[in-house]
C-alpha atoms as a PDB file:
ATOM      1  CA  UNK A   1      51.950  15.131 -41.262  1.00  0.00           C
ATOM      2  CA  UNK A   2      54.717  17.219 -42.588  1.00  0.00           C
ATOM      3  CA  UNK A   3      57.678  14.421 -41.727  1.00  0.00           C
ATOM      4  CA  UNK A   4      61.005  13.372 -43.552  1.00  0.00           C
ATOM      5  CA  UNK A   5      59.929  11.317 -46.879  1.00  0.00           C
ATOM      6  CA  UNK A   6      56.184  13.072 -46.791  1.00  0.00           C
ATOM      7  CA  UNK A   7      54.747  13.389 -49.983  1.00  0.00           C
ATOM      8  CA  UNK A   8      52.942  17.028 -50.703  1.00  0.00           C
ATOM      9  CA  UNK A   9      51.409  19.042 -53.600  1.00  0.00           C
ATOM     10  CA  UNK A  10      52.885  21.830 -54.679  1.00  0.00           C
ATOM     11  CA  UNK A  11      51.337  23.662 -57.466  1.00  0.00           C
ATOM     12  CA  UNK A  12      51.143  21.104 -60.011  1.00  0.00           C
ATOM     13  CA  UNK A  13      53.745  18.818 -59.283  1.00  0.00           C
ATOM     14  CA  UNK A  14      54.509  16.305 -55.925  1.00  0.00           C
ATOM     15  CA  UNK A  15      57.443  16.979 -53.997  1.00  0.00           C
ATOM     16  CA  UNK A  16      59.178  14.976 -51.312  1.00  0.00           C
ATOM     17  CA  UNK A  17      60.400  16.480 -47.597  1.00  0.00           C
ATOM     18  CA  UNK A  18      63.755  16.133 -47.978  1.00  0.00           C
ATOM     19  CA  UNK A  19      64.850  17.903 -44.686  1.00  0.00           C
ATOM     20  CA  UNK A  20      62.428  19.398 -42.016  1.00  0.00           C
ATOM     21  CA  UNK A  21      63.880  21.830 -38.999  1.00  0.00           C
ATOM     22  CA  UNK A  22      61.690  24.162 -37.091  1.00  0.00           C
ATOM     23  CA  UNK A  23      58.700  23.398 -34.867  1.00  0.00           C
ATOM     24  CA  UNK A  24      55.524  21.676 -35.573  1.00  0.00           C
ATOM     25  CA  UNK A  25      53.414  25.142 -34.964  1.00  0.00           C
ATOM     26  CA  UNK A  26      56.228  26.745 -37.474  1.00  0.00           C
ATOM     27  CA  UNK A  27      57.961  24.099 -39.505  1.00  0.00           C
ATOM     28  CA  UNK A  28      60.577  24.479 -42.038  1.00  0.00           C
ATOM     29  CA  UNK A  29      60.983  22.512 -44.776  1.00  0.00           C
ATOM     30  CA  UNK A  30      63.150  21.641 -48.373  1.00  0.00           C
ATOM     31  CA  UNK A  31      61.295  19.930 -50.730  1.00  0.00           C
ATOM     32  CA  UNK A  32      63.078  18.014 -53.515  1.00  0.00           C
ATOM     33  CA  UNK A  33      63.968  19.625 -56.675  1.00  0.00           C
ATOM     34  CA  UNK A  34      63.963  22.723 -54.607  1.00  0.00           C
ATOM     35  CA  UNK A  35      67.212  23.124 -53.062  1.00  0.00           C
ATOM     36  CA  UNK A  36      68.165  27.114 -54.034  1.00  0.00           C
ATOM     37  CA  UNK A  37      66.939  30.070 -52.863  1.00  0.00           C
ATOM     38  CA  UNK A  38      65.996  30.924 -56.463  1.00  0.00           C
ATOM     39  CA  UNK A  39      64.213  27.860 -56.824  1.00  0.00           C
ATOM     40  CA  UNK A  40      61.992  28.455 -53.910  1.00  0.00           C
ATOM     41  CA  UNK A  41      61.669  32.466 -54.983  1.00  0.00           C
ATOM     42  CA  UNK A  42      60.028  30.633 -58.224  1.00  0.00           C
ATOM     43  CA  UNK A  43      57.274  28.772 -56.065  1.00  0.00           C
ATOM     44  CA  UNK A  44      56.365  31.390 -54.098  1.00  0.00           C
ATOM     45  CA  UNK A  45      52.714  31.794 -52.952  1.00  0.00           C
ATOM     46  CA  UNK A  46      51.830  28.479 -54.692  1.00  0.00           C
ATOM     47  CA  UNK A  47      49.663  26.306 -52.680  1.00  0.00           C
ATOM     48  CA  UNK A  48      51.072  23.488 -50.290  1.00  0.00           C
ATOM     49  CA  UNK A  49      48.918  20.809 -50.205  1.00  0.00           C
ATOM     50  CA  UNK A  50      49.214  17.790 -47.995  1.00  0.00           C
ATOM     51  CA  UNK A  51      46.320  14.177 -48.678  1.00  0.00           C
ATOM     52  CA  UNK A  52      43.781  14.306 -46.422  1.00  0.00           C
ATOM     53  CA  UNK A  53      44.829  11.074 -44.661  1.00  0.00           C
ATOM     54  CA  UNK A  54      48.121  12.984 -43.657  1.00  0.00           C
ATOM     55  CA  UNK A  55      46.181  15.769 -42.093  1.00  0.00           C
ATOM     56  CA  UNK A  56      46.534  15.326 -38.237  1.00  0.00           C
ATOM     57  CA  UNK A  57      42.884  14.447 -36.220  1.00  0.00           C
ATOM     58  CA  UNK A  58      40.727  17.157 -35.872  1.00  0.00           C
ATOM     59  CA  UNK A  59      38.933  17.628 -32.023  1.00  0.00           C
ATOM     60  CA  UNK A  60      34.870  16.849 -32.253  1.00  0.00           C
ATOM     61  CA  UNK A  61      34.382  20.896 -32.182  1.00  0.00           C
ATOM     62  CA  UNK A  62      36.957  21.326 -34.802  1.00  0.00           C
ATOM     63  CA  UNK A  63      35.768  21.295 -39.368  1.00  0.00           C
ATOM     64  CA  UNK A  64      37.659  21.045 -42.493  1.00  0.00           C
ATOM     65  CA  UNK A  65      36.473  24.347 -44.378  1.00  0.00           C
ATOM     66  CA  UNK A  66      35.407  22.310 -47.366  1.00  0.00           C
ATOM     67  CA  UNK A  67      33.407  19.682 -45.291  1.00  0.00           C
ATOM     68  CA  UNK A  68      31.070  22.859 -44.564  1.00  0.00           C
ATOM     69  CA  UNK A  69      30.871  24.101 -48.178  1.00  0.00           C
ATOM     70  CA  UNK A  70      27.301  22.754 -49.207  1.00  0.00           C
ATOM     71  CA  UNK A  71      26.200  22.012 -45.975  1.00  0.00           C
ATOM     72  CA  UNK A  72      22.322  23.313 -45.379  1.00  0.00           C
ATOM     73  CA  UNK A  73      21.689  25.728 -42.755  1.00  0.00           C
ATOM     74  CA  UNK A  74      18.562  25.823 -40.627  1.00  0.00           C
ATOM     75  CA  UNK A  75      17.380  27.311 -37.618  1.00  0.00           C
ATOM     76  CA  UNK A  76      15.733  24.120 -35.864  1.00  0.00           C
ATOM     77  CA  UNK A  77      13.299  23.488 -38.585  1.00  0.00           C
ATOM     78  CA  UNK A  78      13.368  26.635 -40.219  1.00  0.00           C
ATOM     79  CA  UNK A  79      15.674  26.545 -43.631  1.00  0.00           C
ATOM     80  CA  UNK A  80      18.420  29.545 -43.262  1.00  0.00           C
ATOM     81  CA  UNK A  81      20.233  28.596 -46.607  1.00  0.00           C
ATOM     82  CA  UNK A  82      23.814  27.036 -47.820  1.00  0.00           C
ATOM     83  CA  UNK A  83      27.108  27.139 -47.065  1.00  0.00           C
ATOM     84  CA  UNK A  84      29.102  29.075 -49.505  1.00  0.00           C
ATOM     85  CA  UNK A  85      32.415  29.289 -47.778  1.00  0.00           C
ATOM     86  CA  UNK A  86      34.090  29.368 -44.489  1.00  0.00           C
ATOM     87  CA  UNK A  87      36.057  32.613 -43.982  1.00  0.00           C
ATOM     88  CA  UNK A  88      39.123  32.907 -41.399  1.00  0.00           C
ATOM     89  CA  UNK A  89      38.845  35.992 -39.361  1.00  0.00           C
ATOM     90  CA  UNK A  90      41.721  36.794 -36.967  1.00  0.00           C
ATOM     91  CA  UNK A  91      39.144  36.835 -34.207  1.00  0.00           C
ATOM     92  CA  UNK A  92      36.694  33.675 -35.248  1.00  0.00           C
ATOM     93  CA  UNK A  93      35.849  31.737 -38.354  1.00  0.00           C
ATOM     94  CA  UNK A  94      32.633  32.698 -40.242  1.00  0.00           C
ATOM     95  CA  UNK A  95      30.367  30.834 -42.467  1.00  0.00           C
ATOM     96  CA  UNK A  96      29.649  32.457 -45.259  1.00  0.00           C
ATOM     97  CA  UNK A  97      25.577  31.278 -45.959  1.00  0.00           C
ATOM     98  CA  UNK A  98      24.152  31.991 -49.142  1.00  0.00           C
ATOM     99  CA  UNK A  99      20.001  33.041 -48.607  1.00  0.00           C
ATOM    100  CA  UNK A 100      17.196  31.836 -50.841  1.00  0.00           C
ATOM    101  CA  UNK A 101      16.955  35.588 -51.233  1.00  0.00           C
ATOM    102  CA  UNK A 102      20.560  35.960 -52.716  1.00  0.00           C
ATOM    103  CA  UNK A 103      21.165  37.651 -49.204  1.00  0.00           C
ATOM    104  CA  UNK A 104      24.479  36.369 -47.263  1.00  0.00           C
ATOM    105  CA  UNK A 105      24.229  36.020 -43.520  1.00  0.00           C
ATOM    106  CA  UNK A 106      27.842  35.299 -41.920  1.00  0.00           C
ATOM    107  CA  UNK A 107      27.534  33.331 -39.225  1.00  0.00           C
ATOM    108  CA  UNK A 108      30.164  33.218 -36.352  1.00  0.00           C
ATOM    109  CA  UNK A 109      31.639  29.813 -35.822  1.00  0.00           C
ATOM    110  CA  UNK A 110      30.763  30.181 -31.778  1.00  0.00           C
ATOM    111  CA  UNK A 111      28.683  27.716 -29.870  1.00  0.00           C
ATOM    112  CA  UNK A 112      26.132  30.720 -29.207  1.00  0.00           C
ATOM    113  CA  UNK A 113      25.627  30.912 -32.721  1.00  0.00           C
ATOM    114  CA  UNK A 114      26.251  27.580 -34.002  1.00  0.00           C
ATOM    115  CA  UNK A 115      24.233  24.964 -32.206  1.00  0.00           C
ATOM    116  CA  UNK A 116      25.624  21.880 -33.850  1.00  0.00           C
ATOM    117  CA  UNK A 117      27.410  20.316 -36.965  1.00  0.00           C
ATOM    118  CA  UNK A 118      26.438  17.237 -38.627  1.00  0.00           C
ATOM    119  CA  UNK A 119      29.246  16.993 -41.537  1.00  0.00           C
ATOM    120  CA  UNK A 120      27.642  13.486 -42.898  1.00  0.00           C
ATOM    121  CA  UNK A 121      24.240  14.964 -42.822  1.00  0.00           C
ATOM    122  CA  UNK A 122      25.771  18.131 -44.141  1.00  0.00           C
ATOM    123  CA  UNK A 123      23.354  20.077 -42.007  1.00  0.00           C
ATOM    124  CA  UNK A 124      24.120  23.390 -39.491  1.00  0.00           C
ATOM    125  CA  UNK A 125      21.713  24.781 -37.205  1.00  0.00           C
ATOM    126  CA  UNK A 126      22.201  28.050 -36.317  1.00  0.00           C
ATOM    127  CA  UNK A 127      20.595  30.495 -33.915  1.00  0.00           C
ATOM    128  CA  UNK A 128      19.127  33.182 -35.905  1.00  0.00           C
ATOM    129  CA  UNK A 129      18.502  35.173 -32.668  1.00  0.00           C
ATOM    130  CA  UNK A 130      21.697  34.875 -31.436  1.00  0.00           C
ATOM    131  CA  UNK A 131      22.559  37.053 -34.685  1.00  0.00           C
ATOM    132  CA  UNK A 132      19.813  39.480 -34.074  1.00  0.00           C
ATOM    133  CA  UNK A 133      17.148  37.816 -36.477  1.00  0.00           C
ATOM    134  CA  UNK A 134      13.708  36.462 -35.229  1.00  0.00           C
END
């Protein structure tokens, strides 16, 4: 989590919270070595990353993106395709599946289209007719 004396990525180089104000929906933090406004003008829109462990518990309904990314998609035993990428949408996530046919099909990440997840299988089945295919 993003506490005093965390360790995250940013860009290419580790940096520790030194102070952290704000809430936990909107936190605020200084990162060592960065500690002027010109400093953190420099980093700005690199990528914050924080390890995996630190990353609070997901809920059973809830997926990393990148857990998805590979994952085969079928429609009970009928193969859909793969997982490209998961794309946020302000109004639902959307799998992004790659078709045998070089088609994509985005798929809405909403229990009437999405009838389960198996990460460690890496399999999705989906409900084509939920999306308007037979």
């Amino acid at each position: 989590m993003l506490v005093l004396g965390a360790s995250l990525r940013l860009g290419e180089q580790d940096r520790e919270i030194v102070r952290r104000a704000g809430t936990d929906d909107k936190p605020i933090l200084r990162l060592d070595g960065i500690d002027a406004r010109e400093a953190a003008e420099a980093v700005r829109g690199e990528e914050l990353l924080v390890a995996r462990q630190a990353a609070p518990q997901l809920d059973d309904d809830e997926y990393w993106p990148e857990d998805l990314e590979g994952c085969a998609v079928t429609d009970g035993d009928r193969a859909v395709g793969v997982v490209r990428a998961m794309i946020g949408y302000p109004s639902v996530d959307v799998l992004e599946v790659e078709r045998a046919d070089a088609d994509v099909l985005l798929v809405p990440m909403v229990r009437d289209a999405v009838r389960s997840v198996d990460v460690a299988a890496k399999r999705i089945d989906v409900s084509l007719a939920f999306m308007g295919e037979a």
